[in-house]
C-alpha atoms as a PDB file:
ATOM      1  CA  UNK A   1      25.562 -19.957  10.386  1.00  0.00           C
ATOM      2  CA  UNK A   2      25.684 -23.020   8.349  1.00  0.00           C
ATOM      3  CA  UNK A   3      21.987 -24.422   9.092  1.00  0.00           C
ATOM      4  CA  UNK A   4      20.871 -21.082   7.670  1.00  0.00           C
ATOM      5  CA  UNK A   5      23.250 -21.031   5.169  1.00  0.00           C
ATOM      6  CA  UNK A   6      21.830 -24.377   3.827  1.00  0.00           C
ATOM      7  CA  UNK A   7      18.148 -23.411   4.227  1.00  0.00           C
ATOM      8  CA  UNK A   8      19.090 -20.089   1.993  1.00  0.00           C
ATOM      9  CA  UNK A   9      20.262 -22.145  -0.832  1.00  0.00           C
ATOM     10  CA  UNK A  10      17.544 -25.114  -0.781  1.00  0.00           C
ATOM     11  CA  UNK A  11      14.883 -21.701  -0.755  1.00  0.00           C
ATOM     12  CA  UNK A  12      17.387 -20.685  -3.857  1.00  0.00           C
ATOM     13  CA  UNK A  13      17.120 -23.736  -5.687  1.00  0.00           C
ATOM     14  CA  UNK A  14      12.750 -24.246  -4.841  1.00  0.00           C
ATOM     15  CA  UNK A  15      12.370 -21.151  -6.537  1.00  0.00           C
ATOM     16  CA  UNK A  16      14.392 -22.134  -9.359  1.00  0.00           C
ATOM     17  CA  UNK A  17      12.160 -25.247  -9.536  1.00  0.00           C
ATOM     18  CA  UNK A  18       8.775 -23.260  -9.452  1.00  0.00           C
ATOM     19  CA  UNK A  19       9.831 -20.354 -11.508  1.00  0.00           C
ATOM     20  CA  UNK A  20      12.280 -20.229 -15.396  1.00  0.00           C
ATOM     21  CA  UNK A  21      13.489 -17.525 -15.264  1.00  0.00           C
ATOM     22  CA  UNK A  22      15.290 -15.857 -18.540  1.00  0.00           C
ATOM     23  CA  UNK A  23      18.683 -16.013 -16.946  1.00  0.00           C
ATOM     24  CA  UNK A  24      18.386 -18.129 -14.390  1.00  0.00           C
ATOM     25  CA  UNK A  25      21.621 -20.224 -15.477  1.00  0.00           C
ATOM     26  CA  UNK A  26      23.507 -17.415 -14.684  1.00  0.00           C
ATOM     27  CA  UNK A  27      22.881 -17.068 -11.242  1.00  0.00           C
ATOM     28  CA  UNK A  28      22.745 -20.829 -11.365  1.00  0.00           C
ATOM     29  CA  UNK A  29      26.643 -20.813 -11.289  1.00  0.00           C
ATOM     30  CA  UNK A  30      27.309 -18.454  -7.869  1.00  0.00           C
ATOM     31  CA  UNK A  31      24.673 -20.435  -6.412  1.00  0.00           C
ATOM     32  CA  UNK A  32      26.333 -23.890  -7.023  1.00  0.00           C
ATOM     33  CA  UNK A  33      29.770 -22.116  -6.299  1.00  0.00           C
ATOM     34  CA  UNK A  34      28.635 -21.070  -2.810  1.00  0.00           C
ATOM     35  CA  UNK A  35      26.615 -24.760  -2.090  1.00  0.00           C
ATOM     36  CA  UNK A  36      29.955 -26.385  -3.352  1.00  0.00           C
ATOM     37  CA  UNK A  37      31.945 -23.714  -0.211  1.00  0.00           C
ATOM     38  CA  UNK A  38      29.236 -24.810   1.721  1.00  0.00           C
ATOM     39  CA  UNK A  39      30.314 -28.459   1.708  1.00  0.00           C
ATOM     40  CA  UNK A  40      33.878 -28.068   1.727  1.00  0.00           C
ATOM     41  CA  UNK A  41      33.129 -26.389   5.132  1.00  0.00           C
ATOM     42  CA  UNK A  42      31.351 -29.341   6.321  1.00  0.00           C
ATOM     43  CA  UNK A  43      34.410 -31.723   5.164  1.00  0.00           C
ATOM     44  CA  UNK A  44      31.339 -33.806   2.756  1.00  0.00           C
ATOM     45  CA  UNK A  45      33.899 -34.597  -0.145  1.00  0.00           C
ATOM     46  CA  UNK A  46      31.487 -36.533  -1.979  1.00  0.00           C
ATOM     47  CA  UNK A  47      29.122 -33.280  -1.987  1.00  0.00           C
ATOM     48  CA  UNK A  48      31.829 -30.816  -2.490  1.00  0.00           C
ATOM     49  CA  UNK A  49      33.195 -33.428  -5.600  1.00  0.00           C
ATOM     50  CA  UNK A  50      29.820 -33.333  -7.102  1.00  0.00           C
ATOM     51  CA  UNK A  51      28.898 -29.885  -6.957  1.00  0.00           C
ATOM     52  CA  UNK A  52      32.292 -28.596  -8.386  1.00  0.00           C
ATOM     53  CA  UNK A  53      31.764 -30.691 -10.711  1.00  0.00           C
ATOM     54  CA  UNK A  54      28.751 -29.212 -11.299  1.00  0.00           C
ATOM     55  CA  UNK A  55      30.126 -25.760 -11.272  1.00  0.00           C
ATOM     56  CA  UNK A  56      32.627 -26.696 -14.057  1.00  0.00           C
ATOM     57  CA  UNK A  57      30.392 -27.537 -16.475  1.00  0.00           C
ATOM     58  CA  UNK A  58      28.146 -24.896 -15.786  1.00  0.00           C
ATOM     59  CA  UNK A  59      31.248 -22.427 -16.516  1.00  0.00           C
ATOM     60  CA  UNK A  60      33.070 -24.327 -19.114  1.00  0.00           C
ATOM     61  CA  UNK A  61      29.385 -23.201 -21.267  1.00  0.00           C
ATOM     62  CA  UNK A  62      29.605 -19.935 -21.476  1.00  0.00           C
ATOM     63  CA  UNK A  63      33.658 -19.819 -21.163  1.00  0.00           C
ATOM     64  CA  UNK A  64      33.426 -18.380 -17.468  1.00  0.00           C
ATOM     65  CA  UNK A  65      37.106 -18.884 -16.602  1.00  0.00           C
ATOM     66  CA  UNK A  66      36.915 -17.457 -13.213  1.00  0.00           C
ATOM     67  CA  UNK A  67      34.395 -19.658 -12.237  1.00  0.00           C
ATOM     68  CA  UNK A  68      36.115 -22.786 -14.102  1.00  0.00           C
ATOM     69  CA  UNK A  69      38.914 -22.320 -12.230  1.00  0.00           C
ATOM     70  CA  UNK A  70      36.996 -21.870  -8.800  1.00  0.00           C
ATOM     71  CA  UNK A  71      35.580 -25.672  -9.556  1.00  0.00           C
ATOM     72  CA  UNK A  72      38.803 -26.697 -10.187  1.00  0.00           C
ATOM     73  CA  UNK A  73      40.468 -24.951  -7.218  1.00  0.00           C
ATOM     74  CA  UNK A  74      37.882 -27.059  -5.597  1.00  0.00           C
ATOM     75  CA  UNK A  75      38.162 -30.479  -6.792  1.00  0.00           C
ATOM     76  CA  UNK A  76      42.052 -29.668  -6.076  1.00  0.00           C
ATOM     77  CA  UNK A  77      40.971 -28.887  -2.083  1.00  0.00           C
ATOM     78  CA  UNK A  78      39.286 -32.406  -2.334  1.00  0.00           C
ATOM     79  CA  UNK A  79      42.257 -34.302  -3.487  1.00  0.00           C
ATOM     80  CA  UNK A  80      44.078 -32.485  -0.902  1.00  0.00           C
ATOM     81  CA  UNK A  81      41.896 -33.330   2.109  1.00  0.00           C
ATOM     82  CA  UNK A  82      42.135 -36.985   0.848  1.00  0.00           C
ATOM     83  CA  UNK A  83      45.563 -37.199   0.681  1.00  0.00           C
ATOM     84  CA  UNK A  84      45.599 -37.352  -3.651  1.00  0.00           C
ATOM     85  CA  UNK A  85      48.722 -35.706  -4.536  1.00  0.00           C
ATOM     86  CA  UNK A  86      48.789 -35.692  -8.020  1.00  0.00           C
ATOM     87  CA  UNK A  87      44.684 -35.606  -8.543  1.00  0.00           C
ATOM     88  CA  UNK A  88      45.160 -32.026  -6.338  1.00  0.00           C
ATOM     89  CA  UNK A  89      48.029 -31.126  -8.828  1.00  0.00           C
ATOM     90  CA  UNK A  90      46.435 -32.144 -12.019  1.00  0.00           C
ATOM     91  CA  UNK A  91      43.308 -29.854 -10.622  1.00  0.00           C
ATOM     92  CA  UNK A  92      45.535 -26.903 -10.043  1.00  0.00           C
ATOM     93  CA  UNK A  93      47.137 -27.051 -13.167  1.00  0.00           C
ATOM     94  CA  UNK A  94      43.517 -26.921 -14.902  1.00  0.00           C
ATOM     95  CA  UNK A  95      42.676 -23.896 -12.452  1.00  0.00           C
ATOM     96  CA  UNK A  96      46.118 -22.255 -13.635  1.00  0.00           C
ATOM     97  CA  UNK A  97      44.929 -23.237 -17.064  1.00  0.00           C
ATOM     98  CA  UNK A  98      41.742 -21.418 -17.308  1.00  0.00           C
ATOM     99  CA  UNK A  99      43.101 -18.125 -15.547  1.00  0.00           C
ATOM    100  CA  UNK A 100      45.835 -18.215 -18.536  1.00  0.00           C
ATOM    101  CA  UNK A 101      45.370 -14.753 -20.057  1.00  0.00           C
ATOM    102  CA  UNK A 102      42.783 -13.072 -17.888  1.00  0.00           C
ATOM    103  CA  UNK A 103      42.923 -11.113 -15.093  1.00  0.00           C
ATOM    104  CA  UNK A 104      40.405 -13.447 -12.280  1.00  0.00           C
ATOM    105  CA  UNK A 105      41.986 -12.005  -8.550  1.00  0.00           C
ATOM    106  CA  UNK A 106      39.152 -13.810  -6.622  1.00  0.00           C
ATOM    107  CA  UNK A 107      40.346 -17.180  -8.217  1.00  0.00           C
ATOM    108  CA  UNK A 108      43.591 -16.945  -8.298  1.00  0.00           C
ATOM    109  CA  UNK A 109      44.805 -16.243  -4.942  1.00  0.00           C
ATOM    110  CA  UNK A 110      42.875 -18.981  -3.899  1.00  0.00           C
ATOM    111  CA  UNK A 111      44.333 -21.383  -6.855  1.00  0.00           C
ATOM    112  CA  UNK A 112      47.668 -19.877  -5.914  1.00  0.00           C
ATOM    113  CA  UNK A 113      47.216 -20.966  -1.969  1.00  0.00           C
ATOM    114  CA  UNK A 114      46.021 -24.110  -3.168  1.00  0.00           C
ATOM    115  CA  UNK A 115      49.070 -24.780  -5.152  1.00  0.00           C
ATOM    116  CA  UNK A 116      50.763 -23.625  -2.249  1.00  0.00           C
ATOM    117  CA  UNK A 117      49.975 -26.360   0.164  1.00  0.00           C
ATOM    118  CA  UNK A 118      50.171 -28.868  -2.206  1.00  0.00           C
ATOM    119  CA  UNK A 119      53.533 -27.455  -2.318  1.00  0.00           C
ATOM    120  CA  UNK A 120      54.134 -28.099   1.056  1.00  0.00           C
ATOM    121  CA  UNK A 121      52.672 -31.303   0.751  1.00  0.00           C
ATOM    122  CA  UNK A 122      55.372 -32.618  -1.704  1.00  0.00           C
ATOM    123  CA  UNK A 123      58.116 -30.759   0.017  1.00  0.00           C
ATOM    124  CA  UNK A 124      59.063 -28.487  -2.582  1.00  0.00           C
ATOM    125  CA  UNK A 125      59.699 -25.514  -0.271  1.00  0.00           C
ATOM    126  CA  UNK A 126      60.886 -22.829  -2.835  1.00  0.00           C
ATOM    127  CA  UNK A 127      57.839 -23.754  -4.751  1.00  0.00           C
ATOM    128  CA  UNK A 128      55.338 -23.502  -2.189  1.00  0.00           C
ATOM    129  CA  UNK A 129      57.041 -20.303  -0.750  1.00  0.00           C
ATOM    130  CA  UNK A 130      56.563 -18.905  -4.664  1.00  0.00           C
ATOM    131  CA  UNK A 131      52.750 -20.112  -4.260  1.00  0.00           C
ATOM    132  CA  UNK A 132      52.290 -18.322  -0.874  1.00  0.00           C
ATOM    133  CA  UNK A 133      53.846 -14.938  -2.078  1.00  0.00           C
ATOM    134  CA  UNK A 134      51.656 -14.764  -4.963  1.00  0.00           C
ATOM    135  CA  UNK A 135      48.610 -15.401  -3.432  1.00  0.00           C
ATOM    136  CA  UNK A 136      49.603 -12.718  -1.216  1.00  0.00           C
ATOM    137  CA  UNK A 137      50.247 -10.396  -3.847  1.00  0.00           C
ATOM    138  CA  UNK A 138      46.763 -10.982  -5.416  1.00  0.00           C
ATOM    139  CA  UNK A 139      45.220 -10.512  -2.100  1.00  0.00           C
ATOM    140  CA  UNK A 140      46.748  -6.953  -1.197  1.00  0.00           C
ATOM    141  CA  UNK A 141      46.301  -6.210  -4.774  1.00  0.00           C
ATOM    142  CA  UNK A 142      42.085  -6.555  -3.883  1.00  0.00           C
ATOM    143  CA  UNK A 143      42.559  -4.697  -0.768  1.00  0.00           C
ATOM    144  CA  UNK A 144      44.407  -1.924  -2.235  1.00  0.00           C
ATOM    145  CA  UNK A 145      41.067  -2.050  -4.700  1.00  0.00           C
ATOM    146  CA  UNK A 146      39.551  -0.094  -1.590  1.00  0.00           C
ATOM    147  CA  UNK A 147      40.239   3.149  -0.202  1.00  0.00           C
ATOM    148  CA  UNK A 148      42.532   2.508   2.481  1.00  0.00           C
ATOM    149  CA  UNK A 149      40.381   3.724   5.955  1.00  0.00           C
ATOM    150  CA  UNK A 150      37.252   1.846   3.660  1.00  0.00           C
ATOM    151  CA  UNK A 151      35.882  -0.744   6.236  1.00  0.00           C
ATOM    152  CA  UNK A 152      35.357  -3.591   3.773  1.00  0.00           C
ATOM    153  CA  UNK A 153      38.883  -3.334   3.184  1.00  0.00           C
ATOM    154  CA  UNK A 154      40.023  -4.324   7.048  1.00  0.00           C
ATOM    155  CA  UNK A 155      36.785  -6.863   6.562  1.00  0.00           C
ATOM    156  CA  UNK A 156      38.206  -8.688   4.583  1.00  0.00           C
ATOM    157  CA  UNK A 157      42.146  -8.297   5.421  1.00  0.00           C
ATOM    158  CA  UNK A 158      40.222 -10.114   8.425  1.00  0.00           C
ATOM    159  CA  UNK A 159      38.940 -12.806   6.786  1.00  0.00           C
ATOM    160  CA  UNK A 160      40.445 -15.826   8.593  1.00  0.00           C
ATOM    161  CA  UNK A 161      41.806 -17.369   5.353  1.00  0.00           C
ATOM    162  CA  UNK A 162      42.867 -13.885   3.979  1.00  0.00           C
ATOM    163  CA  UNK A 163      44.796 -13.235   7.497  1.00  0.00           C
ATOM    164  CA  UNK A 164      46.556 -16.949   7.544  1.00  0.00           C
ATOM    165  CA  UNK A 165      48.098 -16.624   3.561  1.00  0.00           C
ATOM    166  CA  UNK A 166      48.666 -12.493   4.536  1.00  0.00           C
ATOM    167  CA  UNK A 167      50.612 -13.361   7.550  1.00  0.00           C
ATOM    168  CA  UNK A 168      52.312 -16.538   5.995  1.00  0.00           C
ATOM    169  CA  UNK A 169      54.751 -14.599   3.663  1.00  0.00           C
END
């Protein structure tokens, strides 16, 4: 439900606008995370490029790594869709950078798929089949998070992406 999806965040970012609120900075950096997925969805590059960006040096501020290395993981999907090898590598390595020493699941497996196709990309097989069973790993390590007949946890084993990078390995 993209149109919605859109309207939510522009409603988001009006109130913003109209109202300071004490901590508004910190929701600031979800919201430009999801607008940035948002994008990416819609293949607009230039939007997803600006708003991870964005997202970066919102995080790099307060030394949110998780969310540094979501922007990164980003830019990296960018330089992927456009065919920039080594821009989608250099991204990566930043992402695998900030998660250095901290325990991030919801970035990582996503860095880690990233990596992955890049990976594949450069035909470095071993490499990307490392990438793939990692991001795996990370991504049974959230479901077991849940209790095992816990619906969110077959949610998101569901999850298209989740499913693909599951079933890959």
């Amino acid at each position: 439900e993209y149109t919605q999806a859109l309207k939510c965040f522009d409603d988001i970012w009006q109130r913003f606008r109209r109202e300071r609120l004490l901590m508004d900075w910190i929701c600031s950096i979800p919201l430009v995370l999801g607008v940035s997925i948002y994008w990416l969805a819609q293949k607009r590059f230039d939007c997803v490029q600006q708003e991870a960006e964005r997202l970066c040096e919102l995080a790099a501020q307060p030394g949110e790594r998780t969310y540094l290395a979501l922007g990164h993981h980003l830019l990296a999907e960018v330089a992927l869709a456009q065919r920039k090898w080594e821009d989608a590598e250099h991204e990566v390595a930043i992402a695998f950078a900030a998660l250095e020493g901290v325990e991030a699941p919801l970035a990582e497996w996503r860095v880690y798929a990233s990596a992955a196709r890049i990976a594949e990309q450069r035909r470095r097989k071993a490499q990307a089949r490392t990438y793939w069973e990692h991001s795996k790993a990370v991504l049974l390590r959230l479901a077991d998070s849940f209790e095992h007949n816990d619906p969110l946890r077959q949610t998101f084993l569901m999850q298209p992406t989740v499913k693909t990078i599951v079933e890959r390995s």
